[in-house]
C-alpha atoms as a PDB file:
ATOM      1  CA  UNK A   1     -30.439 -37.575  -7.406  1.00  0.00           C
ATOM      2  CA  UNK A   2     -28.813 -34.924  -8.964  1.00  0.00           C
ATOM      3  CA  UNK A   3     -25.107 -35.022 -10.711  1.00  0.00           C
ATOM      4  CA  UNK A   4     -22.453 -32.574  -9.964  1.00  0.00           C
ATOM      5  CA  UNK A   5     -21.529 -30.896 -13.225  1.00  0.00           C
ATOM      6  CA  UNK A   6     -17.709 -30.776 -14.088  1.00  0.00           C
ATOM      7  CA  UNK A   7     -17.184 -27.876 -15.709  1.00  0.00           C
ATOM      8  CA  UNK A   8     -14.751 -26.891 -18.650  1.00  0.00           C
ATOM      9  CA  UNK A   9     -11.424 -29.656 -18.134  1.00  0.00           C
ATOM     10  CA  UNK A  10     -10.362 -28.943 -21.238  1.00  0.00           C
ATOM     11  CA  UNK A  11     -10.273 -24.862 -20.013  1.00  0.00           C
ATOM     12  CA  UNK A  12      -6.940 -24.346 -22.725  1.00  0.00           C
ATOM     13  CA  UNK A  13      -8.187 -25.405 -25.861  1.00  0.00           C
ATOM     14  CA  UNK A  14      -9.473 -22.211 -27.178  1.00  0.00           C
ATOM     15  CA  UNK A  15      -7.309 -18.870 -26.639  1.00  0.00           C
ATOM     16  CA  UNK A  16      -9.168 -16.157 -24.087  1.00  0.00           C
ATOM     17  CA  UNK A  17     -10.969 -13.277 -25.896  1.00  0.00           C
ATOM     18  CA  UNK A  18     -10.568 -10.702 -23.217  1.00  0.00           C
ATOM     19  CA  UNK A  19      -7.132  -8.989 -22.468  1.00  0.00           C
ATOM     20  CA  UNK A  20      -6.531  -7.633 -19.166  1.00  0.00           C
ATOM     21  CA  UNK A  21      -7.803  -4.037 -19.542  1.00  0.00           C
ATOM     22  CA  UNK A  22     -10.606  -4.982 -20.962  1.00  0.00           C
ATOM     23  CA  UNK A  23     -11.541  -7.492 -18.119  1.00  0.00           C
ATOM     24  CA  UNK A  24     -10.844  -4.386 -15.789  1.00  0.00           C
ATOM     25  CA  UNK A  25     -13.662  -2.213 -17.397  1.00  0.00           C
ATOM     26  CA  UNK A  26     -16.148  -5.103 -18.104  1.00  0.00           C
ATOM     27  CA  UNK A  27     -15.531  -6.964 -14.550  1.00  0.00           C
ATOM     28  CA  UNK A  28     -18.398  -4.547 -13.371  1.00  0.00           C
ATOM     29  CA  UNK A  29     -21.155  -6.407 -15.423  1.00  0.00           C
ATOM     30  CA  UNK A  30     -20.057  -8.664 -18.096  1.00  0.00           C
ATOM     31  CA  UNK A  31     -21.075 -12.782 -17.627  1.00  0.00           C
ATOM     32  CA  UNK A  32     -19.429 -13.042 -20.882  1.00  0.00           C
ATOM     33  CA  UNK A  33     -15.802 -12.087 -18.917  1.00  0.00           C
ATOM     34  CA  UNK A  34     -16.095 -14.189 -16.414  1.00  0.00           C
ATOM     35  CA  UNK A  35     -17.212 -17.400 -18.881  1.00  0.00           C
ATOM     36  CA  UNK A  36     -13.908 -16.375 -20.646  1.00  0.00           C
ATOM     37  CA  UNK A  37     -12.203 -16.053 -17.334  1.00  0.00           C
ATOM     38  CA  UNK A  38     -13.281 -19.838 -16.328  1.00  0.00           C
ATOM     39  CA  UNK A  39     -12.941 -21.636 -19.550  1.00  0.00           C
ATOM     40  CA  UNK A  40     -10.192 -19.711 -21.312  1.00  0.00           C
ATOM     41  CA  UNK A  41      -7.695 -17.709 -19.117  1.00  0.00           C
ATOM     42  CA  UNK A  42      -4.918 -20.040 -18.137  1.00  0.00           C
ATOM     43  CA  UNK A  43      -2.500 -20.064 -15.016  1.00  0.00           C
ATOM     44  CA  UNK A  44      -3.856 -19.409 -11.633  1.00  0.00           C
ATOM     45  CA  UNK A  45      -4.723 -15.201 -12.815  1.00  0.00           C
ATOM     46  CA  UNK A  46      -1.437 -14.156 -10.999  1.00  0.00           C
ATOM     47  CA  UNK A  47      -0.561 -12.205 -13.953  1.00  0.00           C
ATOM     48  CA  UNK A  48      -3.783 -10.656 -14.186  1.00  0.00           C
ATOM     49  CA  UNK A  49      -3.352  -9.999 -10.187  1.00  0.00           C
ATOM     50  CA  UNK A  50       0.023  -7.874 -10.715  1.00  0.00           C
ATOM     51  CA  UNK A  51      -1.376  -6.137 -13.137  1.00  0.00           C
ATOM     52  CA  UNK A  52      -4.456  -5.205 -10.930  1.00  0.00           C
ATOM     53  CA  UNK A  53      -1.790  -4.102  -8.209  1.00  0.00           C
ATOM     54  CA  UNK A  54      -0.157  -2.319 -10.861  1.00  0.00           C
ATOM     55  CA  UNK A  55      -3.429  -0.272 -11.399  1.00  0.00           C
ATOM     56  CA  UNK A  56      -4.628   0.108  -7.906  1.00  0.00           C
ATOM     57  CA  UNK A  57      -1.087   1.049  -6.615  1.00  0.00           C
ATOM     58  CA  UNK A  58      -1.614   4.810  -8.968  1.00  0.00           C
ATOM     59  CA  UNK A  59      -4.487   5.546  -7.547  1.00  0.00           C
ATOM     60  CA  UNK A  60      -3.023   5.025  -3.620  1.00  0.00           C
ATOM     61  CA  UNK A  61       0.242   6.192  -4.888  1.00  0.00           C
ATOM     62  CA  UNK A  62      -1.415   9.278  -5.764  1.00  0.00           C
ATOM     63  CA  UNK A  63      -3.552  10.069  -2.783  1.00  0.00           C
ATOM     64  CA  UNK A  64      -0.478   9.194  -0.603  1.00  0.00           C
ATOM     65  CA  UNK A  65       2.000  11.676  -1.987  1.00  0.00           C
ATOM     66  CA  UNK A  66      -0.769  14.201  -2.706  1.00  0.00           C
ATOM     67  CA  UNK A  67      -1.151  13.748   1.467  1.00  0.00           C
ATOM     68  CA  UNK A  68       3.293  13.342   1.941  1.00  0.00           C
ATOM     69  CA  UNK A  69       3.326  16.703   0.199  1.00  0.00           C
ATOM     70  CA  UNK A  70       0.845  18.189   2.242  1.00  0.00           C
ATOM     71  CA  UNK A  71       2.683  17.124   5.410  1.00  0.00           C
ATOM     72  CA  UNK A  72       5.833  18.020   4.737  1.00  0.00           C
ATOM     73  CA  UNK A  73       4.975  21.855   3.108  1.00  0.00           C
ATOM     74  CA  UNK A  74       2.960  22.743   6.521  1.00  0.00           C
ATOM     75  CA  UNK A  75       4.346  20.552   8.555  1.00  0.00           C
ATOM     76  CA  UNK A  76       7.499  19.154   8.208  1.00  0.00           C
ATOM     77  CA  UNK A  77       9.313  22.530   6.653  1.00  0.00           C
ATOM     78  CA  UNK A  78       8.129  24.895   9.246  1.00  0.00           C
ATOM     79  CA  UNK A  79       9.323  22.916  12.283  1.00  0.00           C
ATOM     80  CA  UNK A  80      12.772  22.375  10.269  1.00  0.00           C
ATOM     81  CA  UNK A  81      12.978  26.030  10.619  1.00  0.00           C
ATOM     82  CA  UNK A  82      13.067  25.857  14.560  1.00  0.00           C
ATOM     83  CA  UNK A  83      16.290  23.165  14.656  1.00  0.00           C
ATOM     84  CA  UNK A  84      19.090  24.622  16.304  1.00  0.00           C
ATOM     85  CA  UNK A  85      22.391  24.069  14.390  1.00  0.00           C
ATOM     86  CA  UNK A  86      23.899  20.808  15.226  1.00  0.00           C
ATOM     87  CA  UNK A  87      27.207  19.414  15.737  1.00  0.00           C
ATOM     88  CA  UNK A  88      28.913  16.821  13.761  1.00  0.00           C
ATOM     89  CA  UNK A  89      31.975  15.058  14.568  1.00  0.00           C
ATOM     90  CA  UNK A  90      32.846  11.703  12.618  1.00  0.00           C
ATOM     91  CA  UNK A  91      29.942  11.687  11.192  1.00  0.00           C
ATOM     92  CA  UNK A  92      28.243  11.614  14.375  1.00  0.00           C
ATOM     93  CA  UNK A  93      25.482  14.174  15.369  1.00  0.00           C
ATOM     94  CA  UNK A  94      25.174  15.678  18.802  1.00  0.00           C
ATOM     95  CA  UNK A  95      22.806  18.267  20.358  1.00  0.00           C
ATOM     96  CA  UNK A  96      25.139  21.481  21.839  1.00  0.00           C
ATOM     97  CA  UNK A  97      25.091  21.815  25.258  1.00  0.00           C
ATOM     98  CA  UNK A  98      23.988  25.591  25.125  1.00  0.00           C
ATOM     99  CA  UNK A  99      20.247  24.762  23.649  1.00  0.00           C
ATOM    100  CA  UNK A 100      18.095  25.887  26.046  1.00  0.00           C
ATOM    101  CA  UNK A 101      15.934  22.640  26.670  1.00  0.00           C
ATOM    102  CA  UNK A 102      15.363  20.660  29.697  1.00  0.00           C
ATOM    103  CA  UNK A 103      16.129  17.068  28.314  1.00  0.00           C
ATOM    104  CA  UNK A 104      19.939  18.018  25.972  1.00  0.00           C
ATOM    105  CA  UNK A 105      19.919  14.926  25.009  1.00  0.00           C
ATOM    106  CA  UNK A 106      16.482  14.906  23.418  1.00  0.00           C
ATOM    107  CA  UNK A 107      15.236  18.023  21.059  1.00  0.00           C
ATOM    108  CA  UNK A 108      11.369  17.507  19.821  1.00  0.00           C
ATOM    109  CA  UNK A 109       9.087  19.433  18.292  1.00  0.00           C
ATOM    110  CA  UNK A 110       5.390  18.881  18.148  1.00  0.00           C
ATOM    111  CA  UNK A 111       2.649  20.411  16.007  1.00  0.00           C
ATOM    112  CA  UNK A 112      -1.241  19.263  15.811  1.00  0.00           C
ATOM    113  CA  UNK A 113      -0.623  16.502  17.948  1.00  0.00           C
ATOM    114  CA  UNK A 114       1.778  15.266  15.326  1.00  0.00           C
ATOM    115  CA  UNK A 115       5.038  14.295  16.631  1.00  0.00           C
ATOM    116  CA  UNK A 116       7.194  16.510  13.532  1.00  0.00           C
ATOM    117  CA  UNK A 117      11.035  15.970  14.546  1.00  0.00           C
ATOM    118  CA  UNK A 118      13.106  14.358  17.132  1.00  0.00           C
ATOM    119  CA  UNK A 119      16.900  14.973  17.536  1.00  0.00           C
ATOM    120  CA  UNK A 120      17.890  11.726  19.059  1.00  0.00           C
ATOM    121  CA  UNK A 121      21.621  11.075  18.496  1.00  0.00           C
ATOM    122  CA  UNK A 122      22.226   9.364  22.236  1.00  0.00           C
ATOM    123  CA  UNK A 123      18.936   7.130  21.652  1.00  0.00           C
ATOM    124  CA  UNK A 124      17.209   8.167  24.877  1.00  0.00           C
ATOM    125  CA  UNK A 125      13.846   8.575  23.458  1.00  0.00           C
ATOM    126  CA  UNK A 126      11.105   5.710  23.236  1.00  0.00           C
ATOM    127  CA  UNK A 127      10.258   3.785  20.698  1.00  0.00           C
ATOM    128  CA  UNK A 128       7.445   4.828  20.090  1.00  0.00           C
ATOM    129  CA  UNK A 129       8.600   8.374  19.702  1.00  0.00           C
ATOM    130  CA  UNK A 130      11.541   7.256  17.383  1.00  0.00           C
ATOM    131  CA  UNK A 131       8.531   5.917  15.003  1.00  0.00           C
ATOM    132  CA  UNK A 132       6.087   8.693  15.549  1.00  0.00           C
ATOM    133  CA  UNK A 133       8.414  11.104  14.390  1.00  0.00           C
ATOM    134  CA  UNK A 134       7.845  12.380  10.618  1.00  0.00           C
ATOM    135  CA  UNK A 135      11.752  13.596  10.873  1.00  0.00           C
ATOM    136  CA  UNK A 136      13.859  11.337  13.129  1.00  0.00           C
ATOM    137  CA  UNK A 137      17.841  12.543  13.362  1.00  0.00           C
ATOM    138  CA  UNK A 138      19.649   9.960  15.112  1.00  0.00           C
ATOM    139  CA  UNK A 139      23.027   9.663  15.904  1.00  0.00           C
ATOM    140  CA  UNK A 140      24.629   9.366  11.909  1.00  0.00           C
ATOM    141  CA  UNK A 141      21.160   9.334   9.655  1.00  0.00           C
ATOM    142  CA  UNK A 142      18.403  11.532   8.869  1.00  0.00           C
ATOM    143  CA  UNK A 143      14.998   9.697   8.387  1.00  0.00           C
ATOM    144  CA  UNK A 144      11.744  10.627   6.954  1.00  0.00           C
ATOM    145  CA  UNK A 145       9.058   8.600   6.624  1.00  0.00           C
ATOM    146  CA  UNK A 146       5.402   8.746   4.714  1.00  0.00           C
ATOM    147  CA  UNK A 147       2.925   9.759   7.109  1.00  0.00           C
ATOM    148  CA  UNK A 148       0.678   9.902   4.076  1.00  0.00           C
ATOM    149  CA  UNK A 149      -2.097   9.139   6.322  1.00  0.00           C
ATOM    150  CA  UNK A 150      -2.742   5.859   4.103  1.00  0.00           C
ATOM    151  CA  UNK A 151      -1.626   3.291   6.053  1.00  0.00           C
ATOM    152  CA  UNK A 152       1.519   3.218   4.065  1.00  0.00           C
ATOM    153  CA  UNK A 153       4.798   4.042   6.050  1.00  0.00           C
ATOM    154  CA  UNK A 154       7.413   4.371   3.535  1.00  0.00           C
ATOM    155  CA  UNK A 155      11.272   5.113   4.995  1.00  0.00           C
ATOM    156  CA  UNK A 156      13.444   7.504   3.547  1.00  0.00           C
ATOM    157  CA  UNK A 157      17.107   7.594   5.171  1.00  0.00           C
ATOM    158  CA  UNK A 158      19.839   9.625   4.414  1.00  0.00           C
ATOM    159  CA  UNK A 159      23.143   8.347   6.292  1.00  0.00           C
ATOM    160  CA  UNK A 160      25.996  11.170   7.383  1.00  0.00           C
ATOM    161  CA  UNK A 161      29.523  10.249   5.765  1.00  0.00           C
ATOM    162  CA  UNK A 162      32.303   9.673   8.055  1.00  0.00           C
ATOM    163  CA  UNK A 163      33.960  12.518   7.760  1.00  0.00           C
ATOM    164  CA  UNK A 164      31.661  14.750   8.271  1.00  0.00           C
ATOM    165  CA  UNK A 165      32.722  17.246  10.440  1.00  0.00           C
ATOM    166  CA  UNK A 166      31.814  21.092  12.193  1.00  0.00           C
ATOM    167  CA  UNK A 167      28.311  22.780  12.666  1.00  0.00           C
ATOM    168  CA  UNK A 168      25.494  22.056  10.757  1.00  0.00           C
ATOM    169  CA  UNK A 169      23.231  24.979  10.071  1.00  0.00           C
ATOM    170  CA  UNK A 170      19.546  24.970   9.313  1.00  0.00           C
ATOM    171  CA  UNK A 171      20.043  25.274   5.370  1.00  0.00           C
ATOM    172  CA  UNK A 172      22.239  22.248   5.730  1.00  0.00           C
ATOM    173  CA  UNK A 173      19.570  20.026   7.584  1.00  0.00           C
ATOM    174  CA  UNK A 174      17.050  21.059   5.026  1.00  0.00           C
ATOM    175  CA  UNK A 175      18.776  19.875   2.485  1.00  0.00           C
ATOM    176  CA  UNK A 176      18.972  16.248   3.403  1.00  0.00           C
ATOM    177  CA  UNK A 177      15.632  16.735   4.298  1.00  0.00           C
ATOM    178  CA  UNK A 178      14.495  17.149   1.252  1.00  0.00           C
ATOM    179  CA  UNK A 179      17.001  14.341  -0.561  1.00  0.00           C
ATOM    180  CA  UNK A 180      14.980  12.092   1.892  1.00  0.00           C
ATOM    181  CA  UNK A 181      11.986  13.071   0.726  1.00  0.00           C
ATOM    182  CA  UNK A 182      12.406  13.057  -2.537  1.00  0.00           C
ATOM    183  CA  UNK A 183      13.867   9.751  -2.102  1.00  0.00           C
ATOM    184  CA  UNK A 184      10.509   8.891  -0.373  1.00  0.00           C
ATOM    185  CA  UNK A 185       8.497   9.949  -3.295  1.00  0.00           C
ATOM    186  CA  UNK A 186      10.183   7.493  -5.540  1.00  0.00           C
ATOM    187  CA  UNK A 187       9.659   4.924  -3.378  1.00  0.00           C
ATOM    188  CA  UNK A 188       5.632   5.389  -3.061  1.00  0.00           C
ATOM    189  CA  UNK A 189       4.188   3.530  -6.173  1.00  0.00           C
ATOM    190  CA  UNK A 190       6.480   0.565  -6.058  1.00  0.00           C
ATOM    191  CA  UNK A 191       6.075  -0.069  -2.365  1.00  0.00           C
ATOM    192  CA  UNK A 192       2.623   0.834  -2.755  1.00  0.00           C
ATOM    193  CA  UNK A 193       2.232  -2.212  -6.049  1.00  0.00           C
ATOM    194  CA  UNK A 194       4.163  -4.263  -3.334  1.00  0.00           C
ATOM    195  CA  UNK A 195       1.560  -3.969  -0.389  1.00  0.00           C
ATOM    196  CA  UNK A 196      -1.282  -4.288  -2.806  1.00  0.00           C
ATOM    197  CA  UNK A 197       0.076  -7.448  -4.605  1.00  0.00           C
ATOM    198  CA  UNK A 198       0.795  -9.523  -1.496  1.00  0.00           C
ATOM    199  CA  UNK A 199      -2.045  -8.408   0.536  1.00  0.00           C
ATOM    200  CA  UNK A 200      -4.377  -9.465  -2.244  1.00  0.00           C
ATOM    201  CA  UNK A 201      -2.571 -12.574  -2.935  1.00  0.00           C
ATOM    202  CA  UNK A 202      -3.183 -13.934   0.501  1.00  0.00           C
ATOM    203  CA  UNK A 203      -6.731 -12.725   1.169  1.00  0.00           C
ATOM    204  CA  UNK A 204      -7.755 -13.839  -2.128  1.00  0.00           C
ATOM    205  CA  UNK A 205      -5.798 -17.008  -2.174  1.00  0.00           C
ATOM    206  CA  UNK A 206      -8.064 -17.748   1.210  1.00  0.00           C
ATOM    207  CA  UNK A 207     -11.365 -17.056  -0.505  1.00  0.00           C
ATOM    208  CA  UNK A 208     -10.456 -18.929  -3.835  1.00  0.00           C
ATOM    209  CA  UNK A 209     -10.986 -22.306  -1.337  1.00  0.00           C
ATOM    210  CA  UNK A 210     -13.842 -20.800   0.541  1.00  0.00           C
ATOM    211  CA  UNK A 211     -15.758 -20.282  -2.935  1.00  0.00           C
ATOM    212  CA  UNK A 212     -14.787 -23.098  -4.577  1.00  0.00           C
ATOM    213  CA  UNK A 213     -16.352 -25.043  -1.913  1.00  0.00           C
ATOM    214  CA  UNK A 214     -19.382 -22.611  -1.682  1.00  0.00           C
ATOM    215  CA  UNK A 215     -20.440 -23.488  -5.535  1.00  0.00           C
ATOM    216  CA  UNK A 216     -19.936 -27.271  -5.187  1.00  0.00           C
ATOM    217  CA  UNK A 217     -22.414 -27.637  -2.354  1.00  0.00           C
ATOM    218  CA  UNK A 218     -24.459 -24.227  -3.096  1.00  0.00           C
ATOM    219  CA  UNK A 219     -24.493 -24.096  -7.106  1.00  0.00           C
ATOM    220  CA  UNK A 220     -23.676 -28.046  -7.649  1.00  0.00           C
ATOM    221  CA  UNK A 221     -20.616 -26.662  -9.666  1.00  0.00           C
ATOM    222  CA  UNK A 222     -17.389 -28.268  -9.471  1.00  0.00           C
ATOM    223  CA  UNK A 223     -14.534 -25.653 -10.669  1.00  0.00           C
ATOM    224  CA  UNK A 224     -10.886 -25.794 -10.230  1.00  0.00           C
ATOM    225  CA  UNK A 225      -8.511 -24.098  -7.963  1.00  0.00           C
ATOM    226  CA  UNK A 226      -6.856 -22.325 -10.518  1.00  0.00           C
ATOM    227  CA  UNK A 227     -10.005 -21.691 -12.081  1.00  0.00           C
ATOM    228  CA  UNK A 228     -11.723 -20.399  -8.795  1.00  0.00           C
ATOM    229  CA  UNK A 229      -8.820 -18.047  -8.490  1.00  0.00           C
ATOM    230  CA  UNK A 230      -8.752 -16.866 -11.687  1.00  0.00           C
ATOM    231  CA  UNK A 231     -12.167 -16.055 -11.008  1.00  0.00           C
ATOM    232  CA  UNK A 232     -11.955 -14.054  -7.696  1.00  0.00           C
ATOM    233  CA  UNK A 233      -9.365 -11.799  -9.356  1.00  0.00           C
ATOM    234  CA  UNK A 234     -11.448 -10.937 -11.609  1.00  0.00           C
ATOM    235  CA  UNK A 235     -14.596 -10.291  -9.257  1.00  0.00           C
ATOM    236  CA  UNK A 236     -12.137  -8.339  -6.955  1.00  0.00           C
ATOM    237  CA  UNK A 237     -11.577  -5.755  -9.958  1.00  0.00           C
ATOM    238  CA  UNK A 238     -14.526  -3.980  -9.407  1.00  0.00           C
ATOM    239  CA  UNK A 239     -14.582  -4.067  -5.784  1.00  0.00           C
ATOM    240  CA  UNK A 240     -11.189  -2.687  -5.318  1.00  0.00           C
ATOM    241  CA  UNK A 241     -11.639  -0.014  -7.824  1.00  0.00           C
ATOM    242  CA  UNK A 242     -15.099   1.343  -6.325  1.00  0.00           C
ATOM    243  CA  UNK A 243     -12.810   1.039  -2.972  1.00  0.00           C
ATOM    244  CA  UNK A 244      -9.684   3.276  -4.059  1.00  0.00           C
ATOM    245  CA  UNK A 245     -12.484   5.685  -5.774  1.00  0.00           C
ATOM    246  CA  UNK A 246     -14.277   5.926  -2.185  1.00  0.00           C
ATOM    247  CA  UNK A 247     -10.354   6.359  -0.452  1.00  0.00           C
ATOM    248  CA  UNK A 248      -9.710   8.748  -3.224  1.00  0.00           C
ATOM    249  CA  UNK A 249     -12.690  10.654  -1.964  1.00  0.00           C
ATOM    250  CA  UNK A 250     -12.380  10.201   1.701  1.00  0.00           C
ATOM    251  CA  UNK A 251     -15.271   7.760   2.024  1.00  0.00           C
ATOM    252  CA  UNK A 252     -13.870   4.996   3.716  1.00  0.00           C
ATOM    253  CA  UNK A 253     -14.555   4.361   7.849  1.00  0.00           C
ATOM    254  CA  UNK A 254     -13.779   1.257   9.178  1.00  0.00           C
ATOM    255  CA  UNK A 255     -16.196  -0.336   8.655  1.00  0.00           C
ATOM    256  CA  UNK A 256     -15.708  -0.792   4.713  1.00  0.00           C
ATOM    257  CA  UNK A 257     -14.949  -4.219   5.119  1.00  0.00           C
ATOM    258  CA  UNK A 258     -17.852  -5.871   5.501  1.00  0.00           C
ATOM    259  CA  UNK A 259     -19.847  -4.585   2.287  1.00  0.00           C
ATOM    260  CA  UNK A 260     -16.287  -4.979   0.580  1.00  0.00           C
ATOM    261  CA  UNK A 261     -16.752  -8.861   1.479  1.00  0.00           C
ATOM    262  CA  UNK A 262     -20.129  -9.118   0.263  1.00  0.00           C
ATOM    263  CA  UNK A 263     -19.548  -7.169  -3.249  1.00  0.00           C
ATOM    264  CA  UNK A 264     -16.832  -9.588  -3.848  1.00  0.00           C
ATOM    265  CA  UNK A 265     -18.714 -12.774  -2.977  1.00  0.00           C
ATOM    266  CA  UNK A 266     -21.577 -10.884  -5.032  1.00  0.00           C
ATOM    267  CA  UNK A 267     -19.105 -11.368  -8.013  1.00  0.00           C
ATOM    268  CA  UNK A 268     -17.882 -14.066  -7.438  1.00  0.00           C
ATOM    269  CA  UNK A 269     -21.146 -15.784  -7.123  1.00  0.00           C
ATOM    270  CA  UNK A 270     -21.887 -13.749 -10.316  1.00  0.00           C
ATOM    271  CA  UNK A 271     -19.187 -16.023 -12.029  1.00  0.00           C
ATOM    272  CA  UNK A 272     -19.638 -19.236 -10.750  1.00  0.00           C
ATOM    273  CA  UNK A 273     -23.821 -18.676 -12.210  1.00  0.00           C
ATOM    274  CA  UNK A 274     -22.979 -17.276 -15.695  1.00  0.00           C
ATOM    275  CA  UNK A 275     -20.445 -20.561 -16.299  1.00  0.00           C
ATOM    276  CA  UNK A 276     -22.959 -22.779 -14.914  1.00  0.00           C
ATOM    277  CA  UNK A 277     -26.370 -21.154 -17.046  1.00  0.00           C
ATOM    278  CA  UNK A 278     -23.460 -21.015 -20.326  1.00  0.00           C
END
């Protein structure tokens, strides 16, 4: 009858060898890394996990405002052209009666199939619209959000002051326009850390139980919680890297999810055999 093996309870005696860029590079195909990871990391690897998101987030930071600029030079900047001036009283916008539409309460244009700006200030459109929109004016505020194609949908807002007052010409529009969206682009990489981070923590928080049950029936290995997590943020290094290359190249369908499960169990699996064969 065999006897499960208890591996490494004294995991803090020796300090780890690895820092955390070189466990980025040598996550791909080091047993020696993920030996270290087990017996000498300590904590649960949430460090190690914000600095992963910290990684991760330039490369969809990148791709996201290289696709926001895009957007808003073809898209965004040409339909800006077509607003009508606007009126402003009390900080308060409002569509003149004169524009020739059929809806005066509602101005819209589309382009592509992309809903590009809504004029809203009596709040008559749907909901639906009111997100849709890549410029939304409302009533007192300007939005502008990412539409980076990324899955990321940042919010930029720019709110009238009070006393605001008279006609507002096209110039004028564009230039809150662009404070929102330079006011986006600042707000890409930290929101885009934020996503990453949480996300991660949550799926991988899951799969550190999963595993650590998987390699006590499967591998007769007994391991830790904070061990097992340490370990599948390690093994989620090179998954998530190969992924954001892929994105970064337009390779991903939806169906990336499933391989992206089985690389990181691949890993992880990885780790749990090079601690037990140590």
């Amino acid at each position: 009858m065999f006897r499960l093996r208890r591996s490494y309870p004294q995991e803090n005696a020796a300090p780890r060898i690895y820092s955390y860029w070189k466990a980025l590079f040598l996550s791909f195909y080091s047993p020696k890394l993920y030996v270290d990871v087990v017996q000498r990391w300590k904590g649960c690897g949430i460090l190690y996990l914000l600095f992963l998101s910290f990684v991760l987030g330039l490369l969809w930071s990148a791709k996201s405002i290289w696709d926001m600029e895009y957007t808003f030079e073809h898209f965004i900047k040409p339909n800006m052209r077509q607003v009508p001036n606007l009126m402003v009283q009390n900080g308060q916008i409002a569509i003149p009666p004169h524009i020739p539409f059929p809806n005066s309460d509602v101005f819209r244009l589309d382009a592509n199939g992309k809903l590009v700006v809504l004029v809203d200030p009596a709040g008559k459109a749907s909901e639906a619209e009111r997100t849709e929109a890549l410029v939304l004016m409302t009533s007192n505020l300007i939005r502008v959000h990412s539409d980076s194609g990324s899955g990321l949908m940042v919010p930029s807002m720019i709110q009238l002051p009070s006393d605001t007052n008279g006609e507002i010409g096209q110039k004028q529009l564009m230039d809150l326009v662009d404070r929102a969206h330079d006011n986006l682009l600042y707000l890409v990489y930290p929101f885009s850390v934020s996503v990453l981070f949480w996300t991660m923590l949550m799926s991988l928080f899951m799969f550190s139980f999963l595993g650590k049950m998987i390699a006590k029936v499967s591998f007769h290995y007994i391991i830790s919680f904070k061990q097992s997590f340490r370990l599948v943020c390690v093994a989620a290094s090179p998954v998530s890297i190969v992924f954001f290359l892929f994105y970064l190249l337009g390779w991903v369908n939806q169906y990336i999810g499933i391989p992206l499960l089985a690389f990181l169990s691949l890993y992880y699996f990885f780790g749990i055999r090079s601690n037990k064969l140590k």
